[in-house]
N, C-alpha and C. Protein backbone atom coordinates (compact mmCIF):
# COMPACT_ATOMS: atom_id res chain seq x y z
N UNK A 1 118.57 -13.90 54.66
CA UNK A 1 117.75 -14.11 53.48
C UNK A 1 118.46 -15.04 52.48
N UNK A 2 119.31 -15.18 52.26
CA UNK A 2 120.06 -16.44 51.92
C UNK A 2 119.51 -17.70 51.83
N UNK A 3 119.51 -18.44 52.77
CA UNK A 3 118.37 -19.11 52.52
C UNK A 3 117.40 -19.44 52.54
N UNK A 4 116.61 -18.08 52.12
CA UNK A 4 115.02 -18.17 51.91
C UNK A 4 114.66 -18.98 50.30
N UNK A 5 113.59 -19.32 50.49
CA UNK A 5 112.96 -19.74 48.98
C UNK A 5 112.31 -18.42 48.21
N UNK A 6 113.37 -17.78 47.57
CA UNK A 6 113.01 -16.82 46.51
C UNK A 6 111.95 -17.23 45.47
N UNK A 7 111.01 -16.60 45.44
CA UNK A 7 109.82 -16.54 43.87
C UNK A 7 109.82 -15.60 43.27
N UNK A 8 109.76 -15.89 41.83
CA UNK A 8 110.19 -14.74 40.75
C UNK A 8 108.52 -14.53 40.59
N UNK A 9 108.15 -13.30 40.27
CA UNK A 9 107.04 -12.48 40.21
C UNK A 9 106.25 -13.02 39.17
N UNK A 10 105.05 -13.62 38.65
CA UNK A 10 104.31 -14.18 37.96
C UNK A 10 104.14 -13.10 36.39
N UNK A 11 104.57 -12.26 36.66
CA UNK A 11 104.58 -11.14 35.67
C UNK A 11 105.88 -11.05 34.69
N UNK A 12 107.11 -11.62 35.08
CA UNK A 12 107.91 -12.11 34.74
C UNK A 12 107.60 -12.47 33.74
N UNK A 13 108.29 -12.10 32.60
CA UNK A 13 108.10 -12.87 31.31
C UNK A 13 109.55 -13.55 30.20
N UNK A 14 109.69 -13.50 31.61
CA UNK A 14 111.58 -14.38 30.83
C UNK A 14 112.33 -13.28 30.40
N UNK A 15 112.31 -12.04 30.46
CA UNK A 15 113.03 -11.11 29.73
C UNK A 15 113.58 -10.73 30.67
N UNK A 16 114.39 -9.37 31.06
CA UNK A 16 115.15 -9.00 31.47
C UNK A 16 114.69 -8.10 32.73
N UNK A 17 113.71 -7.77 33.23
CA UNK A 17 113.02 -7.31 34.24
C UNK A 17 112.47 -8.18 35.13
N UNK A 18 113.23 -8.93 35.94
CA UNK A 18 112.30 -10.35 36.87
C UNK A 18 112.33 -9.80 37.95
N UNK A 19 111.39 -10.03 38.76
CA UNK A 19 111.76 -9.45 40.47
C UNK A 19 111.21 -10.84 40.93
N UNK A 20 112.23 -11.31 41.65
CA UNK A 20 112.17 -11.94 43.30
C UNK A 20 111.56 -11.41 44.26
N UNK A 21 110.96 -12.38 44.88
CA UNK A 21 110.40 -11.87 46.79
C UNK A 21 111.03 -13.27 47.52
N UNK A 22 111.34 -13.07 49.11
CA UNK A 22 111.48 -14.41 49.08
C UNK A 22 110.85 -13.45 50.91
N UNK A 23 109.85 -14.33 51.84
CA UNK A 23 109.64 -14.40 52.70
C UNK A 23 109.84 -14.96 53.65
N UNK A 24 111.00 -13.92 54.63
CA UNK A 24 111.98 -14.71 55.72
C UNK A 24 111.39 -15.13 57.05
N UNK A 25 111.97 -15.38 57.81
CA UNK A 25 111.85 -15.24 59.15
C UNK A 25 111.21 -14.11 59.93
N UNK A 26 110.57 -14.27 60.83
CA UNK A 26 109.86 -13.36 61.31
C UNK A 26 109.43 -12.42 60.12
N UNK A 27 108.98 -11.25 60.32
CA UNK A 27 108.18 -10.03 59.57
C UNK A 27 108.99 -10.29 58.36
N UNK A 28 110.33 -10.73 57.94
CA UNK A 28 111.24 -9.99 56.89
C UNK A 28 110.06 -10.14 55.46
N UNK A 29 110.46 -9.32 54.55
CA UNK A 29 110.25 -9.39 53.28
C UNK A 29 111.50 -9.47 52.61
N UNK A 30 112.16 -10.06 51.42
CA UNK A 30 113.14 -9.62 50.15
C UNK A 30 112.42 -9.54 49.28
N UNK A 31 113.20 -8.61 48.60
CA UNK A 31 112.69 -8.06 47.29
C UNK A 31 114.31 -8.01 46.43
N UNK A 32 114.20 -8.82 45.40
CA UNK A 32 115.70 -8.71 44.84
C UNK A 32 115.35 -8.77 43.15
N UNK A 33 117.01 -8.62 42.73
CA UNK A 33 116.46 -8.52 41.09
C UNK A 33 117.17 -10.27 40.54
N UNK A 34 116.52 -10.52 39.87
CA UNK A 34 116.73 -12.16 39.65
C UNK A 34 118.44 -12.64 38.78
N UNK A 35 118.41 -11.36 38.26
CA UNK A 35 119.51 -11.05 37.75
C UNK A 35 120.99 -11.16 37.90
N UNK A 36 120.77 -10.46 39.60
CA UNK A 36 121.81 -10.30 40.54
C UNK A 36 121.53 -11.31 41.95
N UNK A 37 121.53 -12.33 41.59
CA UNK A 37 120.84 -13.00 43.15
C UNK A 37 121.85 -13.04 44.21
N UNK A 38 123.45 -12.63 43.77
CA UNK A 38 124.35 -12.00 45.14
C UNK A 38 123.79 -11.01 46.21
N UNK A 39 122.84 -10.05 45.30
CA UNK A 39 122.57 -8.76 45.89
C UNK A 39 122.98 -7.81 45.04
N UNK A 40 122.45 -6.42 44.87
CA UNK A 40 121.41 -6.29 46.65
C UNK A 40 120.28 -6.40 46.90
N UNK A 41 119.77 -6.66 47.96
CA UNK A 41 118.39 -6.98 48.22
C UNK A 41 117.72 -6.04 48.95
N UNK A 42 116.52 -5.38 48.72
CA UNK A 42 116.06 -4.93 49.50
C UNK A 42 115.19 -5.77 50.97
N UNK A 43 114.96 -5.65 51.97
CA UNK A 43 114.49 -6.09 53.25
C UNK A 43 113.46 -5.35 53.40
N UNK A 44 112.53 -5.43 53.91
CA UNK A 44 111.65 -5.14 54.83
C UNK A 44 110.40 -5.38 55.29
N UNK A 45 109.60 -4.98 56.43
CA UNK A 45 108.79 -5.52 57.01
C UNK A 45 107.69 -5.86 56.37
N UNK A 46 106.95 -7.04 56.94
CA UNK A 46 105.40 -7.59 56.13
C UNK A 46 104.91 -6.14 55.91
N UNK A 47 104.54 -5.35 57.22
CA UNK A 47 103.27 -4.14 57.45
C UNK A 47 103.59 -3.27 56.18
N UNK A 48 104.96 -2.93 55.45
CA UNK A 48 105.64 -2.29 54.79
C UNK A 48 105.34 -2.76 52.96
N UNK A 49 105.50 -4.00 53.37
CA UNK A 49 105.63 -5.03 52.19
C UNK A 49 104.19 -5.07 51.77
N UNK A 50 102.90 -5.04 52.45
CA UNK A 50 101.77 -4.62 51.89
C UNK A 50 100.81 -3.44 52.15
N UNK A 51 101.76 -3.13 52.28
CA UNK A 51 101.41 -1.22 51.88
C UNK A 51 101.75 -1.07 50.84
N UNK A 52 102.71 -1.46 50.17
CA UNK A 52 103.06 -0.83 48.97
C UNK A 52 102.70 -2.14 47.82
N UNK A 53 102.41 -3.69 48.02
CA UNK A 53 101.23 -4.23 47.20
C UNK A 53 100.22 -3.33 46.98
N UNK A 54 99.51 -3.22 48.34
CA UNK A 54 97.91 -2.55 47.95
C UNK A 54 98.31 -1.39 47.34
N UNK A 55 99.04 -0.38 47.57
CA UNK A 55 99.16 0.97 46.18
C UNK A 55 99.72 0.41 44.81
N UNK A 56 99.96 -0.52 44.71
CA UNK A 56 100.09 -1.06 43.21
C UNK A 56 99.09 -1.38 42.91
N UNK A 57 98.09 -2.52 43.48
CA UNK A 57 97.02 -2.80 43.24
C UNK A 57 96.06 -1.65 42.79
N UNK A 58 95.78 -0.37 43.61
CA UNK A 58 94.88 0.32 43.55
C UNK A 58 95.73 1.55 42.70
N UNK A 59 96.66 1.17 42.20
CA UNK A 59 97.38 2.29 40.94
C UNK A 59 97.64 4.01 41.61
N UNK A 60 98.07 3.38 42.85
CA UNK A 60 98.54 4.67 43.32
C UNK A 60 100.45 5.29 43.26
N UNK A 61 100.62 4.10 42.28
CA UNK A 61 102.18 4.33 42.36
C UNK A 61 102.34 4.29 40.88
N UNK A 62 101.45 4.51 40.08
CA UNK A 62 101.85 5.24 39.21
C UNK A 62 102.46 6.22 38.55
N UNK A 63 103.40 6.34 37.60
CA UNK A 63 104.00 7.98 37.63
C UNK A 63 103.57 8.01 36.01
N UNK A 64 103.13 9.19 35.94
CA UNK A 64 102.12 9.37 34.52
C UNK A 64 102.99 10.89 34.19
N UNK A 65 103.89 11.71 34.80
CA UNK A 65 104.97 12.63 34.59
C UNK A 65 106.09 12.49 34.06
C-alpha cells in the first residue's frame, strides 16, 4: 500500500480528523489517518470495505449510547 494513490475523505475539513482510503491491488482496501501516513493502516477486502460504507450510509453504525 505504499504506493497506492491515497484520497483524503471529501468530509475532511482541514482540521484534525482526515481519513485516507487508498485502493490497492487486487481486493485490498487502506484506510489510514492522514496524520500519520507512516502508519498504521488498516487493510482490507473490497466485500468488507463496502459493507461497512453501506452501514454508514444507512446509519447503522451509529452509537447514540
Amino acid at each position: 500500500m505504499n504506493a497506492a494513490n491515497w484520497t483524503k475523505s471529501s468530509f475532511s475539513s482541514g482540521g484534525d480528523n482526515c481519513v485516507e482510503v487508498a485502493f490497492g491491488s487486487g481486493e485490498t482496501v487502506g484506510v489510514r489517518d492522514s496524520k500519520v501516513v507512516p502508519g498504521p493502516l488498516l487493510a482490507v477486502n473490497g466485500e468488507a470495505f463496502a459493507a461497512f460504507l453501506d452501514g454508514v450510509k444507512r446509519g447503522r453504525l451509529d452509537r447514540t449510547a
